[in-house]
Protein backbone atom coordinates (compact mmCIF):
# COMPACT_ATOMS: atom_id res chain seq x y z
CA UNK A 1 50.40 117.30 142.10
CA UNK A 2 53.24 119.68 143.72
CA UNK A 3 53.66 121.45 140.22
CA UNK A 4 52.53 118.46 137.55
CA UNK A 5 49.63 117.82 135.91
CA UNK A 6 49.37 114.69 133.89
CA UNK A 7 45.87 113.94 131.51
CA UNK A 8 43.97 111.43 133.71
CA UNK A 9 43.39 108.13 132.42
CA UNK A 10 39.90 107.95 130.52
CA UNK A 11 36.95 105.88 132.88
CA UNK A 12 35.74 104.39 130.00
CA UNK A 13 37.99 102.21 127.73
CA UNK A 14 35.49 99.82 126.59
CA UNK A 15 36.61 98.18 123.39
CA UNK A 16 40.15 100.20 123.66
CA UNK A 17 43.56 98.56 123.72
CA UNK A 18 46.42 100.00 126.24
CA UNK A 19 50.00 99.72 125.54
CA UNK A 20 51.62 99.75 128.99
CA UNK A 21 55.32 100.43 129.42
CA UNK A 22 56.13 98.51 132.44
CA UNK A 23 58.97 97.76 134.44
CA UNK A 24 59.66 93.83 134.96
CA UNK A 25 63.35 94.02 135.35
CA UNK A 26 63.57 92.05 138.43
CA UNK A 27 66.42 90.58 139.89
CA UNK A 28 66.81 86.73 138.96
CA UNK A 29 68.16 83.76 141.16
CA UNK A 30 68.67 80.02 139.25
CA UNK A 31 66.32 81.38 136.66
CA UNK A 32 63.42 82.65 138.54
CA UNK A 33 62.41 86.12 140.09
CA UNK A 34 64.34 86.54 143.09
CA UNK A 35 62.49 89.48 143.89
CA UNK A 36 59.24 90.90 142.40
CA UNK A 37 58.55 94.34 143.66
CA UNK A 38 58.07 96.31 140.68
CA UNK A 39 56.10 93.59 139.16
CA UNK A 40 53.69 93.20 142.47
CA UNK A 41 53.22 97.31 142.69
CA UNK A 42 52.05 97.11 138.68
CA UNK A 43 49.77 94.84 138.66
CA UNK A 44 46.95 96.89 140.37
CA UNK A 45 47.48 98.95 137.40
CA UNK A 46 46.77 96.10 135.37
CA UNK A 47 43.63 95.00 136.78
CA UNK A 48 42.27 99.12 136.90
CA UNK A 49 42.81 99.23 133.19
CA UNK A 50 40.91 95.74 132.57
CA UNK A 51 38.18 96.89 135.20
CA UNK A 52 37.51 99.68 132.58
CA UNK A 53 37.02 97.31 129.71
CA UNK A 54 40.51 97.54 127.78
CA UNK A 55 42.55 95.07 125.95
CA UNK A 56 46.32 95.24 127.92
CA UNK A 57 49.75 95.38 126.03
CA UNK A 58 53.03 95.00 128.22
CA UNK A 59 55.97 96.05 127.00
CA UNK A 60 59.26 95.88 129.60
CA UNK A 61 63.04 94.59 129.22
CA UNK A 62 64.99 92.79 131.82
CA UNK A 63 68.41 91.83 131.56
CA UNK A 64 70.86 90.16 134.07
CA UNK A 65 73.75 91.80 136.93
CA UNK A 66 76.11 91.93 133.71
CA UNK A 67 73.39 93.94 131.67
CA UNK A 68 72.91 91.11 129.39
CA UNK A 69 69.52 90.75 127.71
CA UNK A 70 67.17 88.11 128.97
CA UNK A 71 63.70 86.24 127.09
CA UNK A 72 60.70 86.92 128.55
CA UNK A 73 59.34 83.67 127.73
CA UNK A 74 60.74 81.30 130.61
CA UNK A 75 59.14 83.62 133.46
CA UNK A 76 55.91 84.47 131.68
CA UNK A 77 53.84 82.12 133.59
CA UNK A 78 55.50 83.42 136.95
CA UNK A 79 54.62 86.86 136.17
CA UNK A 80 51.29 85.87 135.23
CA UNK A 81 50.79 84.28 138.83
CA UNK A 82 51.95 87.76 140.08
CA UNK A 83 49.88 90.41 138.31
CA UNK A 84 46.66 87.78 138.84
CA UNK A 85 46.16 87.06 134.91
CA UNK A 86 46.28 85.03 132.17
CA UNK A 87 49.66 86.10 129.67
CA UNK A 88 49.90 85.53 126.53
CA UNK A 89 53.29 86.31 125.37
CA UNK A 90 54.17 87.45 122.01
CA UNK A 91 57.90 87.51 120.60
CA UNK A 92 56.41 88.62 116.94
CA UNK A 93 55.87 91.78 117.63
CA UNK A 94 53.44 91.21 114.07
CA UNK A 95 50.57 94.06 114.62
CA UNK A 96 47.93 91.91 113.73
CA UNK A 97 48.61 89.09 115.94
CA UNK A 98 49.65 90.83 119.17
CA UNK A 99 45.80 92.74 118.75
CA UNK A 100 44.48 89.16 118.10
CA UNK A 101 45.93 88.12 121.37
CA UNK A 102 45.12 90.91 123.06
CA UNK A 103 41.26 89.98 122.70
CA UNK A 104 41.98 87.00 125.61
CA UNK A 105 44.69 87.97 127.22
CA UNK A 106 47.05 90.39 128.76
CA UNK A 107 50.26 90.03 126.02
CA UNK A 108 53.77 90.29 127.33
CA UNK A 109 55.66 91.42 124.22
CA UNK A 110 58.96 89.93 124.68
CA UNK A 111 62.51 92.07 125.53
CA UNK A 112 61.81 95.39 123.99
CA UNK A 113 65.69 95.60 124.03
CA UNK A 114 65.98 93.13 121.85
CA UNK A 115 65.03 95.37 119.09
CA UNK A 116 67.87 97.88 118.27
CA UNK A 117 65.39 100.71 117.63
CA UNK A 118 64.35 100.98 120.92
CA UNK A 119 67.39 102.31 122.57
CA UNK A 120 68.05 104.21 119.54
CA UNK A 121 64.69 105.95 120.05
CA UNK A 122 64.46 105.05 116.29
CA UNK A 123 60.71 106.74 114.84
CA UNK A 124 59.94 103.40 112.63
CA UNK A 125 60.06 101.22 115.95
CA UNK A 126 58.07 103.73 117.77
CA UNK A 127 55.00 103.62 115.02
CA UNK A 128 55.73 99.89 115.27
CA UNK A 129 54.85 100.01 119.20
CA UNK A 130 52.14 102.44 119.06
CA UNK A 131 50.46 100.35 116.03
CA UNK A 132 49.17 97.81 118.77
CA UNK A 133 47.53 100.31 121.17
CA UNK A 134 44.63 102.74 121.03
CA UNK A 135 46.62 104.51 123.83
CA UNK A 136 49.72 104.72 125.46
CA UNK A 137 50.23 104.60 129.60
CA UNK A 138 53.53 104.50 131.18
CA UNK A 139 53.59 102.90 134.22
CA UNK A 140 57.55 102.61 134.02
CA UNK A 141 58.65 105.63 136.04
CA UNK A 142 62.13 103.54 136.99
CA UNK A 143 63.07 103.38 133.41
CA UNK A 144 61.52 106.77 132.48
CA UNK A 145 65.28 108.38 132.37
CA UNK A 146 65.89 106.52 129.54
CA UNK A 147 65.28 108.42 125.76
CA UNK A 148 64.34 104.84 124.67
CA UNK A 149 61.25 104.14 122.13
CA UNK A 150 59.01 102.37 124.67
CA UNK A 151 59.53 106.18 126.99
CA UNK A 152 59.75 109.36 124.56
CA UNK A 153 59.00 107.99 120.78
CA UNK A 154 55.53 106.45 121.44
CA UNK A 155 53.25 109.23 122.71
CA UNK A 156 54.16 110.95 119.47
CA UNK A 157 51.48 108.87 118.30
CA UNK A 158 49.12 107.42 120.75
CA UNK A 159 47.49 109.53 123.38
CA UNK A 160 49.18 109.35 126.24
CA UNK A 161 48.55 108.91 130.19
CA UNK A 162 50.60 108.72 133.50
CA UNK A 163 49.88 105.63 135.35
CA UNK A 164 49.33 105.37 139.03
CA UNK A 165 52.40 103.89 139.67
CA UNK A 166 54.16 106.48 137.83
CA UNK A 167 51.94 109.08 139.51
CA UNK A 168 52.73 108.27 142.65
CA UNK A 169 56.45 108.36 141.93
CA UNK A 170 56.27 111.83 141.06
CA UNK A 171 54.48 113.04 143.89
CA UNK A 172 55.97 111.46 146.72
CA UNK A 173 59.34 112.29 145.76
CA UNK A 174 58.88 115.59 144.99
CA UNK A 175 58.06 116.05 148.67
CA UNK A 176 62.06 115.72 148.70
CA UNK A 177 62.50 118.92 146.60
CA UNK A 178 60.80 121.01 149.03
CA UNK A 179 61.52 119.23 151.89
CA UNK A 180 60.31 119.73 155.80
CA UNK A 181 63.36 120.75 157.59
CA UNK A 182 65.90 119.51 159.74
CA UNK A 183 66.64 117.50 156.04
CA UNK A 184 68.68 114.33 156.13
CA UNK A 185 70.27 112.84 152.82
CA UNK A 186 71.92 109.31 152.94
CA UNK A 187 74.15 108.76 149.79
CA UNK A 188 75.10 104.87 149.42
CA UNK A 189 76.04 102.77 146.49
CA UNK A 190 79.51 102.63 144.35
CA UNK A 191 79.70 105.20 141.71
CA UNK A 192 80.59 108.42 142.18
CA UNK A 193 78.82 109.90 138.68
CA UNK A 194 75.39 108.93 139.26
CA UNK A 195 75.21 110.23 142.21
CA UNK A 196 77.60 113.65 141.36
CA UNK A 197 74.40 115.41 140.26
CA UNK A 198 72.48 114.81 143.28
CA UNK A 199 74.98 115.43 145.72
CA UNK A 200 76.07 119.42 144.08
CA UNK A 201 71.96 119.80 144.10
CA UNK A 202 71.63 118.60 147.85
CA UNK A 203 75.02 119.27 150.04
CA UNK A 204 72.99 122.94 150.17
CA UNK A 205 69.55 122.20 150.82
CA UNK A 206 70.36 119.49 153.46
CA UNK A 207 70.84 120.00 157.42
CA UNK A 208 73.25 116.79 156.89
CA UNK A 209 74.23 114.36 153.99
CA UNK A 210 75.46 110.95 155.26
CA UNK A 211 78.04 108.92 152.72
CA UNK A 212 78.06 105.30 153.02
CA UNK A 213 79.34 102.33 150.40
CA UNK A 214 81.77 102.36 147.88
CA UNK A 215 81.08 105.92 147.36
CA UNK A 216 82.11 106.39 151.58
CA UNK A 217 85.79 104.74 151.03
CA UNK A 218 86.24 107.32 148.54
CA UNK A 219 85.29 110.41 150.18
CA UNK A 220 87.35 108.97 153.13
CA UNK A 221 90.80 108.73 150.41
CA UNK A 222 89.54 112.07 149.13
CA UNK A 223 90.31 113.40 152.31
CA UNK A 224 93.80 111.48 152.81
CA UNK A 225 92.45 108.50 155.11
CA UNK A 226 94.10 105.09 154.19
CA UNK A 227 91.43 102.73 152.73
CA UNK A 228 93.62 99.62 152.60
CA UNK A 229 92.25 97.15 149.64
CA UNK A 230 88.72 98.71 149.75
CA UNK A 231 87.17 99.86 146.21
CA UNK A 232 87.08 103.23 145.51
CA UNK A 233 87.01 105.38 142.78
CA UNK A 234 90.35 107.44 141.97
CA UNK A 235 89.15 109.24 139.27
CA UNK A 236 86.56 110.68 141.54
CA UNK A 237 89.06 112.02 143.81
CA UNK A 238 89.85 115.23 142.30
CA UNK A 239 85.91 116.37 141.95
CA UNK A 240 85.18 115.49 145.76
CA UNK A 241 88.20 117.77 146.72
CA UNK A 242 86.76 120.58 144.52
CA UNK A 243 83.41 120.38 145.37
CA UNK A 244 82.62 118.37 148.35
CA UNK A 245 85.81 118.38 150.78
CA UNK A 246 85.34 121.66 152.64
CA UNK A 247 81.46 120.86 153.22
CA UNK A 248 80.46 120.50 157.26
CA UNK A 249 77.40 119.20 156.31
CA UNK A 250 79.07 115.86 154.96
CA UNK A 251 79.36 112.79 157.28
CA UNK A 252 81.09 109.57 156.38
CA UNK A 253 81.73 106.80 158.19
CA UNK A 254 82.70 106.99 162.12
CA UNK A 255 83.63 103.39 162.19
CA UNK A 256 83.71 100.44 159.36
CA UNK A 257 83.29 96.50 159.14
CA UNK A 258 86.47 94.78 157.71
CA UNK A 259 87.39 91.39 155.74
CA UNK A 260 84.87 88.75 155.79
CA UNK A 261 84.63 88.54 159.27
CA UNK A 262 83.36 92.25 159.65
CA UNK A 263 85.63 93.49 162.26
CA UNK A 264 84.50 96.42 163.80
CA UNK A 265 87.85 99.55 163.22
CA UNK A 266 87.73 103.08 163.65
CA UNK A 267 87.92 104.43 160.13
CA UNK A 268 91.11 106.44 161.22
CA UNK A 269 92.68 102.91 162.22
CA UNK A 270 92.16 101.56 158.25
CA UNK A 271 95.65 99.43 157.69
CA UNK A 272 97.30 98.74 154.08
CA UNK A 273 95.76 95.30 154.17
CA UNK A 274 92.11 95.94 155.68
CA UNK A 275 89.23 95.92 152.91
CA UNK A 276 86.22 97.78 154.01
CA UNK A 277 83.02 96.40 153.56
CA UNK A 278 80.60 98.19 155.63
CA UNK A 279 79.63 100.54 158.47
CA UNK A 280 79.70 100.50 161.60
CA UNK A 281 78.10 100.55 164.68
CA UNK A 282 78.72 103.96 166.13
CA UNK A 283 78.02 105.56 162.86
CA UNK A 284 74.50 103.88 163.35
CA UNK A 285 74.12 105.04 166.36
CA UNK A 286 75.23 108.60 165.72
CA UNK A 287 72.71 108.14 162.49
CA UNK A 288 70.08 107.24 164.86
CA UNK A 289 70.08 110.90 166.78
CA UNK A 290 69.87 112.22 163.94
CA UNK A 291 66.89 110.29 162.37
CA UNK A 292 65.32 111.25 165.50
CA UNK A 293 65.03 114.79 164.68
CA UNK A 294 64.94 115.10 161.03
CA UNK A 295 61.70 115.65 159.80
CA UNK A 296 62.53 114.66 155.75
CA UNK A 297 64.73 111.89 154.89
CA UNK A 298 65.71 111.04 151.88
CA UNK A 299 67.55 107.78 151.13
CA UNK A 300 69.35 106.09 148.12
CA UNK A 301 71.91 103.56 147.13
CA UNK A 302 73.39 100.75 150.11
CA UNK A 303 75.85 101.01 152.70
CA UNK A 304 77.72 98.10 152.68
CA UNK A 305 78.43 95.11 149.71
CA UNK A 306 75.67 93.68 149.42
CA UNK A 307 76.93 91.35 146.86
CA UNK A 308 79.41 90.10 149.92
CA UNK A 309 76.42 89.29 151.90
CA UNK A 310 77.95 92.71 153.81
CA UNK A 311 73.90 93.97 154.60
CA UNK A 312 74.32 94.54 158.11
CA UNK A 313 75.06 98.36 158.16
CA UNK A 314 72.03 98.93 155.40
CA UNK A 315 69.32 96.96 157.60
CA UNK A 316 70.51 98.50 161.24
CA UNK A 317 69.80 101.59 159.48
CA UNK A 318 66.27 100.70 158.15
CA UNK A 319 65.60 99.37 161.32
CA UNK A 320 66.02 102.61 162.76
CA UNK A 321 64.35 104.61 160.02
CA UNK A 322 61.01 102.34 160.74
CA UNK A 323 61.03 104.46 163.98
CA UNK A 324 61.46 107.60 162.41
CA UNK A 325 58.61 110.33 162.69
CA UNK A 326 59.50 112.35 159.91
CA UNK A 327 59.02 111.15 156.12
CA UNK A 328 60.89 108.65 154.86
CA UNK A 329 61.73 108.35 151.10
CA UNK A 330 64.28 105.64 150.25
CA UNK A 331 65.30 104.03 146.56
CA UNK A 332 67.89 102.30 144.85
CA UNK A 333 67.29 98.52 143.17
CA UNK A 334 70.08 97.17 145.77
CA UNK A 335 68.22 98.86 148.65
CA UNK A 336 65.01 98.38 147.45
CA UNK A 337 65.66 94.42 147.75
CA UNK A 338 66.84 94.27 151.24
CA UNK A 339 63.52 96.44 152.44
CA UNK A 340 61.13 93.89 150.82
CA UNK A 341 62.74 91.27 152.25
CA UNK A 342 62.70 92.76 155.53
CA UNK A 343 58.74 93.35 154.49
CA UNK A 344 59.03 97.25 156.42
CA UNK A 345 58.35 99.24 153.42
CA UNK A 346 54.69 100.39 154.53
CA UNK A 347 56.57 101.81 157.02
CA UNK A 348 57.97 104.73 155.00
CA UNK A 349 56.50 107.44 153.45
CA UNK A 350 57.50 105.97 149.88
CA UNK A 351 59.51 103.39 148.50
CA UNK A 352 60.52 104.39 145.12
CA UNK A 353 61.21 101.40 141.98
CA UNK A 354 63.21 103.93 140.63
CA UNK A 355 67.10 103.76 140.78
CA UNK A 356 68.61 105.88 138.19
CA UNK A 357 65.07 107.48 137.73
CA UNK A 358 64.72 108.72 141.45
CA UNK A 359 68.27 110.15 141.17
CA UNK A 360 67.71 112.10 137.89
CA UNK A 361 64.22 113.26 138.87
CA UNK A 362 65.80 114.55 142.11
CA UNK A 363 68.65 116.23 140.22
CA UNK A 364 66.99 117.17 137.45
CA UNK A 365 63.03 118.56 138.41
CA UNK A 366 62.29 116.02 135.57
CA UNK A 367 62.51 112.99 133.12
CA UNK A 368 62.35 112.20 129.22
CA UNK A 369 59.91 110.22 130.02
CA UNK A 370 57.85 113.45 132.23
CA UNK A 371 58.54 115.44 129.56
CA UNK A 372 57.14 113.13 126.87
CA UNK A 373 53.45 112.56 128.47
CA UNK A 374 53.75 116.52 129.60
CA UNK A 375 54.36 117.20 125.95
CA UNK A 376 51.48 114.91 124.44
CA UNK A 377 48.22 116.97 123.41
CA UNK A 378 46.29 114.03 122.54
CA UNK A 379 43.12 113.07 123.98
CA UNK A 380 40.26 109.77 123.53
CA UNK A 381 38.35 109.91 120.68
């Protein structure tokens, strides 16, 4: 695996129990999963584990747009209709009963976040957690930047395994830090310091770097363009002119979508009143040449409001990248919802869960969360 190697999960795990750090932080509509992508690529994770005879122990978080912790109990029985098994869910989180449950079913422990420990990365919470598994798999890679309990405190005492979803992550992505050449980058999404890192690492190693979103309008008042009303990020401006103004590699936006209505300027003809809200069509069709040719493409973070109902720029472009013959790597939870509901993402090379994750694993080489199963000697007894 293109410079990791992870302990591989034990065949036989007969009369074992497997705490599972999962991902189920799903988007939510009136109360129920609006979409359930992470959840759906999990479960064959869950069944693999049960096929080799262990007990299964979920722990996951999910929270709301505002970041706002949510119960697990209400949406138990969905999930349970989506990884294919019986739940039991356990808000206790009492040793003795969560094993007792474990016997029958797969437990959902509720919110993990709901414990202040866990973001704290606080060593009594982590024993806590690894008292109700024999061993420890994370199958989490999107929440794998975090230095949270659940990621780096447990495999100090459990022995601990990569899961296949997690695997996976980590392979196909690193394809992007040794990329097949001519190498295009598409930078979407709002703000300008999660994706700072990724831009200094990849501006050089790119043929071309596309800026769309938030993030486009303000490269475009970096570089003294009137934006009108759009968002953008002032504080930003000052890095972008240091580090990012000069580049030729850079391309923003030929033409944008204004207002509501999503009429169709040249982003030199921006007025004091206009709000931009997405791309346009020439810059998709300029885009499109260059998909063409580009044998690595690497994708993350939407290029218009989505929350607007502004999508138009973001699927004309995955439309085009289904035709792409070079390898297609796109990520972001915003952009990540629009391709499963388009159903294309077995079109590209991967689809990554990860948000935050996929950006710091690109900038970084790595993760806490890499770093913690790397780091973990253990093996079955």
């Amino acid at each position: 695996m293109r410079g990791y190697s992870f302990v591989e999960i034990p065949k036989n795990l007969h009369d074992k129990t497997a705490l599972v750090r999962v991902d189920f932080n799903e988007p939510l509509k009136a109360g129920r999963i609006k979409d359930s992508f992470r959840i759906r690529h999990t479960a064959p994770t869950i069944k693999l584990l049960r096929a080799r005879g262990a007990r299964v122990i979920l722990v996951a978080h999910i929270e709301d747009e505002k970041k706002r912790q949510l119960s697990f109990k209400p949406l138990a029985r969905e999930i349970s209709r989506m990884i294919g098994a019986s739940i039991a869910f356990d808000a206790s989180y009492d040793t003795k009963k969560v094993r007792m449950l474990a016997e029958k079913s797969v437990v959902l422990l509720e919110n993990v976040r709901f414990h202040k420990g866990e973001e704290k990365n606080d060593q009594t919470f982590s024993k806590l957690l690894a008292s109700f598994g024999d061993l420890y798999i994370n199958e989490g890679f999107s929440v794998s930047h975090r230095d949270h309990a659940s990621i780096v405190g447990v495999p100090h005492y459990l022995p601990s395994y990569a899961g296949p979803l997690f695997r996976r992550e980590v392979e196909r992505l690193s394809h992007a830090l040794n990329p097949s050449k001519p190498f295009l980058v598409i930078v979407g999404g709002a703000k300008f310091d999660t994706k700072f890192a990724l831009l200094k690492k990849f501006v050089p190693r790119a043929d071309a770097v596309f800026v769309g979103g938030v993030l486009a309008n303000t490269f475009l008042a970096a570089h003294g363009l009137e934006v009108g009303k759009s968002l953008y990020e002032k504080k930003a401006l000052g890095d972008i002119r240091k580090h990012f103004l000069l580049s030729k590699k850079i391309m923003l936006p030929f033409d944008v979508r204004l207002g509501d209505r999503g009429r169709v300027e040249s982003a030199f003809d921006v007025q004091k009143n206009d709000s931009i809200y997405d791309i346009g069509p020439e810059t998709i069709t300029v885009l499109s040449d260059i998909v063409r040719t580009a044998k690595t493409i690497l994708w993350n973070g939407p290029l218009g409001y989505l929350e607007g109902g502004h999508e138009q720029g973001t699927r004309n472009l995955l439309r085009v990248l289904t035709r792409a013959k070079g390898k297609v790597i796109i990520g972001g939870g915003d952009t990540l919802e629009v391709v499963d509901e388009m159903k294309i993402g077995k079109k590209f090379f991967h689809v990554s869960t990860g948000g935050g994750a996929m950006l710091d694993f690109l900038a970084d080489g790595t993760l806490p969360g890499i770093d913690a199963l790397r780091k973990n000697k253990a093996r079955m007894r």
